[in-house]
PDB file of N, CA and C in Angstrom:
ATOM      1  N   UNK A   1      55.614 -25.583 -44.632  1.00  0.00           N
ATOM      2  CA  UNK A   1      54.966 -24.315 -44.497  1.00  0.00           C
ATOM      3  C   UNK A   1      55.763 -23.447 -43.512  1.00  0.00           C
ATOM      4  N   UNK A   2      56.198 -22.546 -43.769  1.00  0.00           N
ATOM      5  CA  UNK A   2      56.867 -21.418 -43.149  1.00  0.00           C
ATOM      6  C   UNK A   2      56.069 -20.162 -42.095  1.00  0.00           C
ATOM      7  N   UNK A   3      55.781 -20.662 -41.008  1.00  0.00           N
ATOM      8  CA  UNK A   3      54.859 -19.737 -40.355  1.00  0.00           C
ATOM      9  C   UNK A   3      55.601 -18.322 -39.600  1.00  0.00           C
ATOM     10  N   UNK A   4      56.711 -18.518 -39.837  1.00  0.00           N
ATOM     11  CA  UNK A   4      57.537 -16.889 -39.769  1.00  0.00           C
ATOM     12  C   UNK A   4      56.872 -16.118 -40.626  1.00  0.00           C
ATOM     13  N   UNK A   5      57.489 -16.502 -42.025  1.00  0.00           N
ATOM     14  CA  UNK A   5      56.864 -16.036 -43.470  1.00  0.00           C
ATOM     15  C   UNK A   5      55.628 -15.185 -43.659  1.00  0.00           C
ATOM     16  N   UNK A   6      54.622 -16.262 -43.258  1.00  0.00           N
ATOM     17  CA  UNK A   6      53.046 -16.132 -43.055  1.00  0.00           C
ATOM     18  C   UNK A   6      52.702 -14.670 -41.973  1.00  0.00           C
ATOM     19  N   UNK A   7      53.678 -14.864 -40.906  1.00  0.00           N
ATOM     20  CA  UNK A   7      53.546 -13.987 -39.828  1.00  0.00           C
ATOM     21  C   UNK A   7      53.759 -12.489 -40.071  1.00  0.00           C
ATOM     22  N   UNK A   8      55.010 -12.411 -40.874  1.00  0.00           N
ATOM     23  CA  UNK A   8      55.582 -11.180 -40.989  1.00  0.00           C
ATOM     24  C   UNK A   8      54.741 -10.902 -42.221  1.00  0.00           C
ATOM     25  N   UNK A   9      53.907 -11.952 -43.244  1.00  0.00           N
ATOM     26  CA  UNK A   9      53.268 -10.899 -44.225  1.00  0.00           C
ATOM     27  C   UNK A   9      51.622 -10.348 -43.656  1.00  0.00           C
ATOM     28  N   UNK A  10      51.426 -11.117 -42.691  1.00  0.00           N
ATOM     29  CA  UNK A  10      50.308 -10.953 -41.818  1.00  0.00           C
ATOM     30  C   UNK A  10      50.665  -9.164 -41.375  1.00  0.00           C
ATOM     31  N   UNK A  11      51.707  -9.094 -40.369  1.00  0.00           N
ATOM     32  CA  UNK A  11      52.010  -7.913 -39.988  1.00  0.00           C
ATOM     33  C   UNK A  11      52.282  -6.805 -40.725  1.00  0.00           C
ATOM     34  N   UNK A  12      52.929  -7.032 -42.120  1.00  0.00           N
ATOM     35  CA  UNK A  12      53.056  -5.943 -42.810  1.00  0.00           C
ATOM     36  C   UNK A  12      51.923  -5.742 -43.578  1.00  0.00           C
ATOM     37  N   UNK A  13      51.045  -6.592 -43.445  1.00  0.00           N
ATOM     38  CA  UNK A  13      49.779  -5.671 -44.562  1.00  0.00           C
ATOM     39  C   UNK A  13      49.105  -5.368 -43.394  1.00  0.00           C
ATOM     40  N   UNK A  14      48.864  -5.402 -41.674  1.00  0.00           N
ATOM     41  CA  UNK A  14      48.475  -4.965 -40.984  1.00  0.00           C
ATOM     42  C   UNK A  14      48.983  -3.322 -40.893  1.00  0.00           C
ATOM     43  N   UNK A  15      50.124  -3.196 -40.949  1.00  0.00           N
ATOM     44  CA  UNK A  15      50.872  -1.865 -41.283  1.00  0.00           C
ATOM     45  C   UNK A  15      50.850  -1.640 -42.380  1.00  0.00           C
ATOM     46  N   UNK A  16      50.145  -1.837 -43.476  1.00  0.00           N
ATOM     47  CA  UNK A  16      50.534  -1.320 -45.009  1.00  0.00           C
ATOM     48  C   UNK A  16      49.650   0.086 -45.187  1.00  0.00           C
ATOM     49  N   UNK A  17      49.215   0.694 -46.109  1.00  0.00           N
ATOM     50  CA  UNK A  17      48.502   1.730 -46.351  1.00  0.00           C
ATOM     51  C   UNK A  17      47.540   1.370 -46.735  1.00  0.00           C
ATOM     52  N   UNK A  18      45.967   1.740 -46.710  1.00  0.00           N
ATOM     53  CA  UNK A  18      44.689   1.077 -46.735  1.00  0.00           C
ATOM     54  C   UNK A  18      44.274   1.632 -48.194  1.00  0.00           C
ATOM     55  N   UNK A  19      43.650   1.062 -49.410  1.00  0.00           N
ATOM     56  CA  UNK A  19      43.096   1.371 -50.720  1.00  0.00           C
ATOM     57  C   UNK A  19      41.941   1.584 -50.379  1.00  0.00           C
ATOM     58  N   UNK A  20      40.923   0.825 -49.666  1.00  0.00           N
ATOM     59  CA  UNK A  20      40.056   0.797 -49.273  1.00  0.00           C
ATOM     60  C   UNK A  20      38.863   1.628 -48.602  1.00  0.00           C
ATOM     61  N   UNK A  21      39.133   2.662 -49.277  1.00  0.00           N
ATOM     62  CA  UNK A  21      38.634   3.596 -48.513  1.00  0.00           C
ATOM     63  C   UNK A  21      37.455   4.302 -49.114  1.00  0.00           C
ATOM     64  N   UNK A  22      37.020   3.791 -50.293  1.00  0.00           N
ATOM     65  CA  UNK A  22      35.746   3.437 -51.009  1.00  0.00           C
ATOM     66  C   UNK A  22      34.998   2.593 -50.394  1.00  0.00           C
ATOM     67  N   UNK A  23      35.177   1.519 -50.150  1.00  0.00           N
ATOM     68  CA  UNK A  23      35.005   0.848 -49.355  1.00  0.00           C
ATOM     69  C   UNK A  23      34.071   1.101 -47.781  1.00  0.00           C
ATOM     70  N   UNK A  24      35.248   1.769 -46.881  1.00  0.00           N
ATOM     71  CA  UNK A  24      34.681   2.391 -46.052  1.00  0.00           C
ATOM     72  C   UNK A  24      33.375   3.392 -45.985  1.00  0.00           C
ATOM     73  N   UNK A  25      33.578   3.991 -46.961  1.00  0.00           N
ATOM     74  CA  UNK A  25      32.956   5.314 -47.457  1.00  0.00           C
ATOM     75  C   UNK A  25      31.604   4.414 -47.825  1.00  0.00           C
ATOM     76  N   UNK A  26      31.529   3.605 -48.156  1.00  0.00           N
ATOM     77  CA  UNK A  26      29.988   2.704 -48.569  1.00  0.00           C
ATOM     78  C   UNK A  26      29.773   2.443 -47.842  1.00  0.00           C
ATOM     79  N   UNK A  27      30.427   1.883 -46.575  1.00  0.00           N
ATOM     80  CA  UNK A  27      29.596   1.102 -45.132  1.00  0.00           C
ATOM     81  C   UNK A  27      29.367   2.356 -44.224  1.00  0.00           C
ATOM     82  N   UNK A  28      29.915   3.511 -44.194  1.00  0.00           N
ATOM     83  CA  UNK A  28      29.544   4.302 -43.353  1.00  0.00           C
ATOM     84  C   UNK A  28      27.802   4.542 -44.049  1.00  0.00           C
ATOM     85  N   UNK A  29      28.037   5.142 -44.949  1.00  0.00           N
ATOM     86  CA  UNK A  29      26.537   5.636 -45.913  1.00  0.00           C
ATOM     87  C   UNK A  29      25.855   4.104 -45.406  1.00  0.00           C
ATOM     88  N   UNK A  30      26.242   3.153 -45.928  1.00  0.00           N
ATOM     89  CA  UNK A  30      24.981   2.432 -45.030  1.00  0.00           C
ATOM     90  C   UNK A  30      24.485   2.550 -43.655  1.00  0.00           C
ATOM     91  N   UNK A  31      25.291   2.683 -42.890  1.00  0.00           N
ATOM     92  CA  UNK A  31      25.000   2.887 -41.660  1.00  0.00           C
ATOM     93  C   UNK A  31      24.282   4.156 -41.093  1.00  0.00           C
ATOM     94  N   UNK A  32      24.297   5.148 -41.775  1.00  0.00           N
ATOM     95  CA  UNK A  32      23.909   6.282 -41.735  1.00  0.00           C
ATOM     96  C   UNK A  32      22.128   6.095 -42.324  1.00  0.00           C
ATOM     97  N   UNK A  33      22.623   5.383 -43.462  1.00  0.00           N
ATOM     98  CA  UNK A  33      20.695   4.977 -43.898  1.00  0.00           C
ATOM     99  C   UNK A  33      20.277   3.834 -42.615  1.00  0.00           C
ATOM    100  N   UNK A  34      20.849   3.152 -42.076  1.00  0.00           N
ATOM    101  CA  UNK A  34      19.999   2.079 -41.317  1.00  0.00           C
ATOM    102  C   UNK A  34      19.785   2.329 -40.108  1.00  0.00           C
ATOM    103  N   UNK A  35      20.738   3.797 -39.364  1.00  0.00           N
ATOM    104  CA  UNK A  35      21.205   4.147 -37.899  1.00  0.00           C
ATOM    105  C   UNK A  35      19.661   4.623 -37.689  1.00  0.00           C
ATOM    106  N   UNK A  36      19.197   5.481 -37.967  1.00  0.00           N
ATOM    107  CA  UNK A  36      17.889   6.245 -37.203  1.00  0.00           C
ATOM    108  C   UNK A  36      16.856   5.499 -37.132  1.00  0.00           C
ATOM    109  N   UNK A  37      16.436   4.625 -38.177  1.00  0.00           N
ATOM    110  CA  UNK A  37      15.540   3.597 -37.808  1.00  0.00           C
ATOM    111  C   UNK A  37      15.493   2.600 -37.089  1.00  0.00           C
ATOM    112  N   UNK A  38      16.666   1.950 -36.581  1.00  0.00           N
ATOM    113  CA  UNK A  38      17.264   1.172 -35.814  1.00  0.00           C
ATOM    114  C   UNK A  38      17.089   1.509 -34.417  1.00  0.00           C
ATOM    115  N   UNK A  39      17.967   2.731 -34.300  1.00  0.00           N
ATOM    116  CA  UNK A  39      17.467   3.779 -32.816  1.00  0.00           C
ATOM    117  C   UNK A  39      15.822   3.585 -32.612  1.00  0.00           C
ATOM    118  N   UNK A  40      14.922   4.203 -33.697  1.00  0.00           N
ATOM    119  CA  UNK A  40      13.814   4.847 -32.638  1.00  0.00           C
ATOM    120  C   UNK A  40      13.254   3.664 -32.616  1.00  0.00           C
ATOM    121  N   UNK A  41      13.586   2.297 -33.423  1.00  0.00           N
ATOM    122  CA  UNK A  41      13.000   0.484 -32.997  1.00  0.00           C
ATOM    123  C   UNK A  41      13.014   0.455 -31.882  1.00  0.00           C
ATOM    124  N   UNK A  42      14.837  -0.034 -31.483  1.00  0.00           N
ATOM    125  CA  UNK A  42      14.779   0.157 -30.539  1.00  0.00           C
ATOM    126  C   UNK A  42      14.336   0.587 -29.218  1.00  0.00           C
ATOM    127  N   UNK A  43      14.648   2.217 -29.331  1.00  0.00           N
ATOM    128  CA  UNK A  43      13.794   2.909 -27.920  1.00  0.00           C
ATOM    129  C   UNK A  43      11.948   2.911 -28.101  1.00  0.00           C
ATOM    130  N   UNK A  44      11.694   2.498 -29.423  1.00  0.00           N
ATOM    131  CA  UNK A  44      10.111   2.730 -28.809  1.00  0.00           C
ATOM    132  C   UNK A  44       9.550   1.268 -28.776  1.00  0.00           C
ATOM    133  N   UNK A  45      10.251   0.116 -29.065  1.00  0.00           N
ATOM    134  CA  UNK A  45       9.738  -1.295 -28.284  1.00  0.00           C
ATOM    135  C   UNK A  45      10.273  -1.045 -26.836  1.00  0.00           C
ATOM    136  N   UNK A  46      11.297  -0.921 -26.052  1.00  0.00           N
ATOM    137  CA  UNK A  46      11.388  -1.077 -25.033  1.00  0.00           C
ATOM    138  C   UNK A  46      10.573   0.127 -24.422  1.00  0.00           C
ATOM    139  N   UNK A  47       9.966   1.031 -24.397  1.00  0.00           N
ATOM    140  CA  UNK A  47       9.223   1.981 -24.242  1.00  0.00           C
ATOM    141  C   UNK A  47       7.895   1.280 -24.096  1.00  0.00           C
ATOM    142  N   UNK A  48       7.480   0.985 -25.322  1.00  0.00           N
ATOM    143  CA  UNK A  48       6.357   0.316 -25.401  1.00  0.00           C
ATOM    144  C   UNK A  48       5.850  -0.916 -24.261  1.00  0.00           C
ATOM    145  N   UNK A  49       7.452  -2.015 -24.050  1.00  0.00           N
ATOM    146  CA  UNK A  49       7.480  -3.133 -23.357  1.00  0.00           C
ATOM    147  C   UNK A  49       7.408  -2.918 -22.050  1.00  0.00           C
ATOM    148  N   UNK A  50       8.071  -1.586 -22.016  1.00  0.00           N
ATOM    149  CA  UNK A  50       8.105  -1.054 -20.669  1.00  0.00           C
ATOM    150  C   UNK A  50       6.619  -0.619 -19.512  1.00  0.00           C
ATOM    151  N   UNK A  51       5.703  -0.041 -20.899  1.00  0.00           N
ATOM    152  CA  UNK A  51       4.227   0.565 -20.803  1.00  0.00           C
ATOM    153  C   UNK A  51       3.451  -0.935 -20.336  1.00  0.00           C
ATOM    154  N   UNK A  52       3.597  -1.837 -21.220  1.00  0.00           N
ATOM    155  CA  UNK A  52       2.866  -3.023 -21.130  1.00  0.00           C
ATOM    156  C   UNK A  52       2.878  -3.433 -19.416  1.00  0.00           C
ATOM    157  N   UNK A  53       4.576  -3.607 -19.223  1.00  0.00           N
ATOM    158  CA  UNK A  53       4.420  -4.163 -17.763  1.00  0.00           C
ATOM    159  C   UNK A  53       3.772  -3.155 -16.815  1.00  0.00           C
ATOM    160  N   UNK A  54       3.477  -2.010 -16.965  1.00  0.00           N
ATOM    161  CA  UNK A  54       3.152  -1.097 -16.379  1.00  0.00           C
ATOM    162  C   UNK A  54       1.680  -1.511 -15.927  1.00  0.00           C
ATOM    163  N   UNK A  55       1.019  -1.689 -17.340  1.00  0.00           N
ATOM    164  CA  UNK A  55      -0.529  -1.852 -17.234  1.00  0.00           C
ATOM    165  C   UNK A  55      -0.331  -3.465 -16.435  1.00  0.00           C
ATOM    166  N   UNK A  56       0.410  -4.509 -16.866  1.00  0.00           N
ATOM    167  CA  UNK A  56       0.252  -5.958 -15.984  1.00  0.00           C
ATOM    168  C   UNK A  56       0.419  -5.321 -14.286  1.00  0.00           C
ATOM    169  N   UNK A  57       1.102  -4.574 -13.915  1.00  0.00           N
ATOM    170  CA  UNK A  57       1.206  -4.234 -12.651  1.00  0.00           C
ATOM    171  C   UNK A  57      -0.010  -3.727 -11.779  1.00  0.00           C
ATOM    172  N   UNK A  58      -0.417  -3.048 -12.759  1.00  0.00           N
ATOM    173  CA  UNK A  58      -1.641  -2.102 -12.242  1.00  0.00           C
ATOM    174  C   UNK A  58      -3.080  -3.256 -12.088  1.00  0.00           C
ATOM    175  N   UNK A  59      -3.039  -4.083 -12.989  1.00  0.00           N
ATOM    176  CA  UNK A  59      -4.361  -4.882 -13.130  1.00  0.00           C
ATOM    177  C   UNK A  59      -4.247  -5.991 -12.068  1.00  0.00           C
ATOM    178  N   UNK A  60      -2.884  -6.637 -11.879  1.00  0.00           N
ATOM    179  CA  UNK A  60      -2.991  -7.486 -11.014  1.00  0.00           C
ATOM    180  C   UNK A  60      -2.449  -7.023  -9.305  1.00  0.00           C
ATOM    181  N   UNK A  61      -2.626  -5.796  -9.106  1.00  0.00           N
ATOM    182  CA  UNK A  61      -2.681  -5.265  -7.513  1.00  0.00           C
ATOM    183  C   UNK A  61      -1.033  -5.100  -7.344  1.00  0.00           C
ATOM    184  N   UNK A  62       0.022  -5.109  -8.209  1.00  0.00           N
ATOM    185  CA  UNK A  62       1.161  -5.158  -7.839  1.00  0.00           C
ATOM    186  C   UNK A  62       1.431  -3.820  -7.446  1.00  0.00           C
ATOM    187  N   UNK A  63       0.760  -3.034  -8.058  1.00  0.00           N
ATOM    188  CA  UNK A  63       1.440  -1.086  -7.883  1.00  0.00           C
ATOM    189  C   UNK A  63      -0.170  -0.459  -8.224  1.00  0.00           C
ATOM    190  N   UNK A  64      -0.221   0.528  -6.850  1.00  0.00           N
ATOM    191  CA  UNK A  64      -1.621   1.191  -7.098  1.00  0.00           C
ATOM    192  C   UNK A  64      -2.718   0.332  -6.095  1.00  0.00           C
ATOM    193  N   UNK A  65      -3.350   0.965  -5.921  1.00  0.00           N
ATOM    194  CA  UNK A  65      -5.092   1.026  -4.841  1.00  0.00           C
ATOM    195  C   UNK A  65      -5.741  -0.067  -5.590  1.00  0.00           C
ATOM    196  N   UNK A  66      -6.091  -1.360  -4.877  1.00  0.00           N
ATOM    197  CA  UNK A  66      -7.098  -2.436  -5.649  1.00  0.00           C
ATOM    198  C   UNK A  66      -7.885  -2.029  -5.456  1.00  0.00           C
ATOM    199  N   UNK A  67      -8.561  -2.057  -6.926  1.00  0.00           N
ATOM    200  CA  UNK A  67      -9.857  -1.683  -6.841  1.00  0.00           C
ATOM    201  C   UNK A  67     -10.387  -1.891  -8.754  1.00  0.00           C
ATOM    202  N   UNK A  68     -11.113  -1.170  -9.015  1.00  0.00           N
ATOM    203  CA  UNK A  68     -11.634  -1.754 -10.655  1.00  0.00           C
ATOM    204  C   UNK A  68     -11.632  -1.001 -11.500  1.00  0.00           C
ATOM    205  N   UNK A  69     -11.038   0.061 -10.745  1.00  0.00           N
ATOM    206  CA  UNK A  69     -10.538   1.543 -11.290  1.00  0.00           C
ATOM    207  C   UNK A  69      -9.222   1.053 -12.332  1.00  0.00           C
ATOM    208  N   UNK A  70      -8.773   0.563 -10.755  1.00  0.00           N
ATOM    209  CA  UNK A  70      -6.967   0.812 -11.584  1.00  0.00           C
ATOM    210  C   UNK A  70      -6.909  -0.924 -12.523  1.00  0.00           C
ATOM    211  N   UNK A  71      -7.455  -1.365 -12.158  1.00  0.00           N
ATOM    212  CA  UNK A  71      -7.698  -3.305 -12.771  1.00  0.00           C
ATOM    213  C   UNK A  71      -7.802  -2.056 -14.339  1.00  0.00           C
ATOM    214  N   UNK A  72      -9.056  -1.229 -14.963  1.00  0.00           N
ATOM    215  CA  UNK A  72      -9.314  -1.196 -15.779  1.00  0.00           C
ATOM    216  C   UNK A  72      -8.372  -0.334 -16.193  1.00  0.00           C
ATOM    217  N   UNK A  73      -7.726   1.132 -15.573  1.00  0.00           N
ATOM    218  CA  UNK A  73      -6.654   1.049 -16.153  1.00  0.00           C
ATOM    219  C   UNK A  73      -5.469   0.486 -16.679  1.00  0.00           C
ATOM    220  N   UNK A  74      -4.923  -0.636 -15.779  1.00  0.00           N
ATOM    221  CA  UNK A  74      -4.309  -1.461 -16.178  1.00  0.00           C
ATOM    222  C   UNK A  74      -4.436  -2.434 -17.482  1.00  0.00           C
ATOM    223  N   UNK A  75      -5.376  -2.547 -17.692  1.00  0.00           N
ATOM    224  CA  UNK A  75      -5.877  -3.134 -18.441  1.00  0.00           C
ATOM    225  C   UNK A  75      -5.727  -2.322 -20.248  1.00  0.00           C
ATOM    226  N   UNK A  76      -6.429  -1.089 -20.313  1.00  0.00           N
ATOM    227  CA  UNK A  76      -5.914   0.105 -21.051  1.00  0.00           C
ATOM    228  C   UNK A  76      -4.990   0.453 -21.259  1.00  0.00           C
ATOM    229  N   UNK A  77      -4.032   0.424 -20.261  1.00  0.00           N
ATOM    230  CA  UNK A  77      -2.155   0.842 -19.913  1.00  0.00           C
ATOM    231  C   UNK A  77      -1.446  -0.685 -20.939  1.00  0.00           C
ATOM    232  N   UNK A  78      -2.163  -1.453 -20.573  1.00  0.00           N
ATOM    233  CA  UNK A  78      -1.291  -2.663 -21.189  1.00  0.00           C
ATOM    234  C   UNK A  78      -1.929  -2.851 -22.819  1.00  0.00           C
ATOM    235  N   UNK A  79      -2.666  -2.821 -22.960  1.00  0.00           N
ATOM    236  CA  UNK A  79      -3.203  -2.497 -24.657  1.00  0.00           C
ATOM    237  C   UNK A  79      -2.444  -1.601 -25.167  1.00  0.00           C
ATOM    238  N   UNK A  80      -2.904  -0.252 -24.489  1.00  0.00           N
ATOM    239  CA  UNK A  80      -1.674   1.056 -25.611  1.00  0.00           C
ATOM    240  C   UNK A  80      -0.399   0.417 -25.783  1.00  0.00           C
ATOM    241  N   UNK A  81       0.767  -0.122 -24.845  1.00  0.00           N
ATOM    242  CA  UNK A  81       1.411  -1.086 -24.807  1.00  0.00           C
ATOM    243  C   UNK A  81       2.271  -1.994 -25.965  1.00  0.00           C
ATOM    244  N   UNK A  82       0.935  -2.817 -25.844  1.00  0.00           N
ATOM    245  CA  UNK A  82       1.029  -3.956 -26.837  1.00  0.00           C
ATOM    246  C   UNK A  82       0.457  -3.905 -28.333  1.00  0.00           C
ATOM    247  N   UNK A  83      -0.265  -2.052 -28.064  1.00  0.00           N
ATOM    248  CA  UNK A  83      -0.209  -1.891 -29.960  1.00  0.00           C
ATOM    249  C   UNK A  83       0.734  -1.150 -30.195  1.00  0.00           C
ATOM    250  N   UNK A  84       1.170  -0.526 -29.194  1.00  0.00           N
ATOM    251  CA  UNK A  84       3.124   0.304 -29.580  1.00  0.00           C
ATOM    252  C   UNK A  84       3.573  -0.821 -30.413  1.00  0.00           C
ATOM    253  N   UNK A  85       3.930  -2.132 -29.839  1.00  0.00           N
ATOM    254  CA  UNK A  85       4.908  -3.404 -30.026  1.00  0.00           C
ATOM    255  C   UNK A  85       4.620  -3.214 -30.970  1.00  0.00           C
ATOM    256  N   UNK A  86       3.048  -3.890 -31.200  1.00  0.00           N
ATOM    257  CA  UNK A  86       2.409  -3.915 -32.666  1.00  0.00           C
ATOM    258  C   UNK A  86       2.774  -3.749 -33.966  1.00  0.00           C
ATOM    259  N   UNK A  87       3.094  -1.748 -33.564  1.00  0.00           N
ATOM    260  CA  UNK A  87       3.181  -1.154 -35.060  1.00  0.00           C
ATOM    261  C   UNK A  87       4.352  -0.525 -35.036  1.00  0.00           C
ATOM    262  N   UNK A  88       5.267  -1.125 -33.847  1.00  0.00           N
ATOM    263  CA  UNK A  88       6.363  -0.979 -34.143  1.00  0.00           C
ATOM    264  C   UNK A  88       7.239  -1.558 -35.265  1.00  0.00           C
ATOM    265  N   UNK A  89       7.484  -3.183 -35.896  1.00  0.00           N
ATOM    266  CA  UNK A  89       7.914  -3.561 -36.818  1.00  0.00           C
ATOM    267  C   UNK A  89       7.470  -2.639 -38.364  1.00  0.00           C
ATOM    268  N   UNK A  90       6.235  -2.146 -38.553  1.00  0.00           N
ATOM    269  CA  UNK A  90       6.238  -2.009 -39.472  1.00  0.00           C
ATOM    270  C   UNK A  90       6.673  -0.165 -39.715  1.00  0.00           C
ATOM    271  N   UNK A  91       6.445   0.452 -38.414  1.00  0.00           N
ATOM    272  CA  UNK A  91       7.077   1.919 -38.598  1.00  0.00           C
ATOM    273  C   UNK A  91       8.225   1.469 -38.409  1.00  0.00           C
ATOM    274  N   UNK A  92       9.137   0.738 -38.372  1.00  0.00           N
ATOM    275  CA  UNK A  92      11.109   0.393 -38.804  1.00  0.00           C
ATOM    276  C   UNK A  92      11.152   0.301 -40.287  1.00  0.00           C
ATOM    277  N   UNK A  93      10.554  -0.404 -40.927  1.00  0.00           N
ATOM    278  CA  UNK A  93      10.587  -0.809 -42.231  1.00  0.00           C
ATOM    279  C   UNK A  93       9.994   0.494 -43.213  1.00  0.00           C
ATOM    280  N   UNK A  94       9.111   1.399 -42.800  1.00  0.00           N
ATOM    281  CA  UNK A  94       8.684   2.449 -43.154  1.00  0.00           C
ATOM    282  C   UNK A  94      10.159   3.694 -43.314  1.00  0.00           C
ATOM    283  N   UNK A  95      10.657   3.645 -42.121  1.00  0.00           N
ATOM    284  CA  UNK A  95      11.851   4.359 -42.037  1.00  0.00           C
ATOM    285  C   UNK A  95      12.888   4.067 -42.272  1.00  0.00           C
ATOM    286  N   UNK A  96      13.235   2.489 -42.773  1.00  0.00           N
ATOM    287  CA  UNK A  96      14.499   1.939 -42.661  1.00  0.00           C
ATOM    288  C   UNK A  96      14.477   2.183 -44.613  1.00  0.00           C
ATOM    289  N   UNK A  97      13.119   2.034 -45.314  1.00  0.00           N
ATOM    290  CA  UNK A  97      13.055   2.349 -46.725  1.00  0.00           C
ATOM    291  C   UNK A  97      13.061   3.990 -47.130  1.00  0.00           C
ATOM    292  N   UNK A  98      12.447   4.536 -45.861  1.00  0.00           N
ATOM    293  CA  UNK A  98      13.023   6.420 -46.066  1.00  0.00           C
ATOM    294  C   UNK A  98      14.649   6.465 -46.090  1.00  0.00           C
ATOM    295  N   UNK A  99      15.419   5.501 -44.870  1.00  0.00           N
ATOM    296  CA  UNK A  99      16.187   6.297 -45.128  1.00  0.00           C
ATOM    297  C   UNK A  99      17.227   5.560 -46.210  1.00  0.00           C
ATOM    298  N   UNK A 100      16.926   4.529 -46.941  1.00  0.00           N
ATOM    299  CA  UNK A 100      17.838   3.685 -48.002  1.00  0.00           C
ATOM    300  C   UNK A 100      17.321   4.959 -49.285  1.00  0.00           C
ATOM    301  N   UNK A 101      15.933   5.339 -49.054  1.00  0.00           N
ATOM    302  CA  UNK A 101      15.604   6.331 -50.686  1.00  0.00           C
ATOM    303  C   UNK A 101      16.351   7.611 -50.344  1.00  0.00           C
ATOM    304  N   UNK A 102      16.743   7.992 -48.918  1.00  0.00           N
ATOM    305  CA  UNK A 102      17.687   9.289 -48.847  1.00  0.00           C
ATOM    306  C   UNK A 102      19.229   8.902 -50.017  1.00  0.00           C
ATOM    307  N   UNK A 103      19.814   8.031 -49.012  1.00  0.00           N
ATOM    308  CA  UNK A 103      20.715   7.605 -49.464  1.00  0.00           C
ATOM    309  C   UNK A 103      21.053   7.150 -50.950  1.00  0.00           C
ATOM    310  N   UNK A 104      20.267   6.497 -51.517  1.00  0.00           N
ATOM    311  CA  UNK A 104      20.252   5.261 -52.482  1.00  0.00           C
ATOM    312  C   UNK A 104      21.494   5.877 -53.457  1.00  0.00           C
ATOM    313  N   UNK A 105      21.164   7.210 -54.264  1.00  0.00           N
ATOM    314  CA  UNK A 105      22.024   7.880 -55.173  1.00  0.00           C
ATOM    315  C   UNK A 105      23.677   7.792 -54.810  1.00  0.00           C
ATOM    316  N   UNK A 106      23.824   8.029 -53.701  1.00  0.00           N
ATOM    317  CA  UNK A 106      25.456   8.335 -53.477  1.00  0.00           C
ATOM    318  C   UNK A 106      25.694   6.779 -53.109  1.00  0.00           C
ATOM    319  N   UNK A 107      25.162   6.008 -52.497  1.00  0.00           N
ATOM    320  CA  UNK A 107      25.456   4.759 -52.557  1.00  0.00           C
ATOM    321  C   UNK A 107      25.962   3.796 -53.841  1.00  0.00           C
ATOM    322  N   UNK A 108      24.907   3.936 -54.441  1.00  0.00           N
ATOM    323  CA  UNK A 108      24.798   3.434 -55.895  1.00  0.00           C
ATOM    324  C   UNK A 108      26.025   3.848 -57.003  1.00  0.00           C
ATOM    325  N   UNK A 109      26.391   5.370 -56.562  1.00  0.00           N
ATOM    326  CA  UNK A 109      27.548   5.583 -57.152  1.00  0.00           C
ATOM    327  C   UNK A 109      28.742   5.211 -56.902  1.00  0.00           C
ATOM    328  N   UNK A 110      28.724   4.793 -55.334  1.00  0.00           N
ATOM    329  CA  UNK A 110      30.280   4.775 -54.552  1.00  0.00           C
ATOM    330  C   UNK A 110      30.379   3.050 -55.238  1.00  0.00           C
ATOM    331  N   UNK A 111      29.044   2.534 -55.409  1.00  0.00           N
ATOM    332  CA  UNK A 111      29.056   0.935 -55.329  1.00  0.00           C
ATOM    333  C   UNK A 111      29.601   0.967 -57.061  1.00  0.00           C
ATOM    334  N   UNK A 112      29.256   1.758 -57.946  1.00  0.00           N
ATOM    335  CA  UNK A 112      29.531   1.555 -58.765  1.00  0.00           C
ATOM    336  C   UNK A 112      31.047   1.788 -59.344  1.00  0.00           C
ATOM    337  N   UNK A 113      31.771   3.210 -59.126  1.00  0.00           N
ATOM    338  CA  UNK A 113      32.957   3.041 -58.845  1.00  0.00           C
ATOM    339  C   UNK A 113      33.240   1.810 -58.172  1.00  0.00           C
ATOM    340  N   UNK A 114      33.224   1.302 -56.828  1.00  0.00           N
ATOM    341  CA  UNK A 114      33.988   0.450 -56.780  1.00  0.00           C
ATOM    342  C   UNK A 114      34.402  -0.748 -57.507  1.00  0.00           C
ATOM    343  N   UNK A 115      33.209  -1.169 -58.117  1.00  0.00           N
ATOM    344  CA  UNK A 115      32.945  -2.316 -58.659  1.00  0.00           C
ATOM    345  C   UNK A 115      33.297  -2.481 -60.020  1.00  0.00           C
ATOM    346  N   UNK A 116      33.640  -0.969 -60.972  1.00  0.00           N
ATOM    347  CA  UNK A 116      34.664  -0.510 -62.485  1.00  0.00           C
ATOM    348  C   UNK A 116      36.021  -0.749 -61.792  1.00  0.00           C
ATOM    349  N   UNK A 117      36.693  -0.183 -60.427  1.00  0.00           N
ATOM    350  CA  UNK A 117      37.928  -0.478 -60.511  1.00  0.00           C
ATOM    351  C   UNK A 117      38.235  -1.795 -60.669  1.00  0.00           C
TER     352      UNK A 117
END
């Protein structure tokens, strides 16, 4: 086995000119359908996770005046919370299928060209 050989054809298709650019053009469009739903997952569980510890703080005397005031806010603070989490999975999947039905058409076409060449 000749690992010069191997090397230099390694390098020249690293330098060659890219066909592929159908290709590309399909993974961007995916990413573009999966990017915004992904984002607001993201920022509104840790938002949400964030709220939760808020209310655990408040109920168990860590932050705020003990008393049965803030226990019960806390208590309220950490529910709103933990139904953010909640209905967070299923508002991703709500938006992650908006944005595949934005997309679907130009996808479907790029996939199909590719797949005649």
């Amino acid at each position: 086995m000749n690992t010069d050989k191997i090397y230099a054809e390694h390098l020249a298709n690293e330098y060659a000119p890219k066909d592929d650019s159908k290709v590309i053009a399909l993974r961007k469009l995916d990413a573009r359908a999966k990017l915004p739903a992904t984002i607001f997952t993201y920022t509104f569980g840790i938002l949400s996770a964030l709220i939760t510890g808020i209310g655990m703080c408040l109920s168990m005397d860590v932050i705020g005046n003990s008393g049965t005031i803030m226990f019960v806010l806390g208590i309220v603070t950490g529910l709103i919370g933990l139904v953010g989490m909640g209905v967070n999975y299923p508002i991703y999947k709500k938006m992650l299928a908006k944005g595949k039905q934005k997309y679907a058409f130009e996808i479907m076409e790029l996939a199909k060209e590719i797949s005649e060449e």
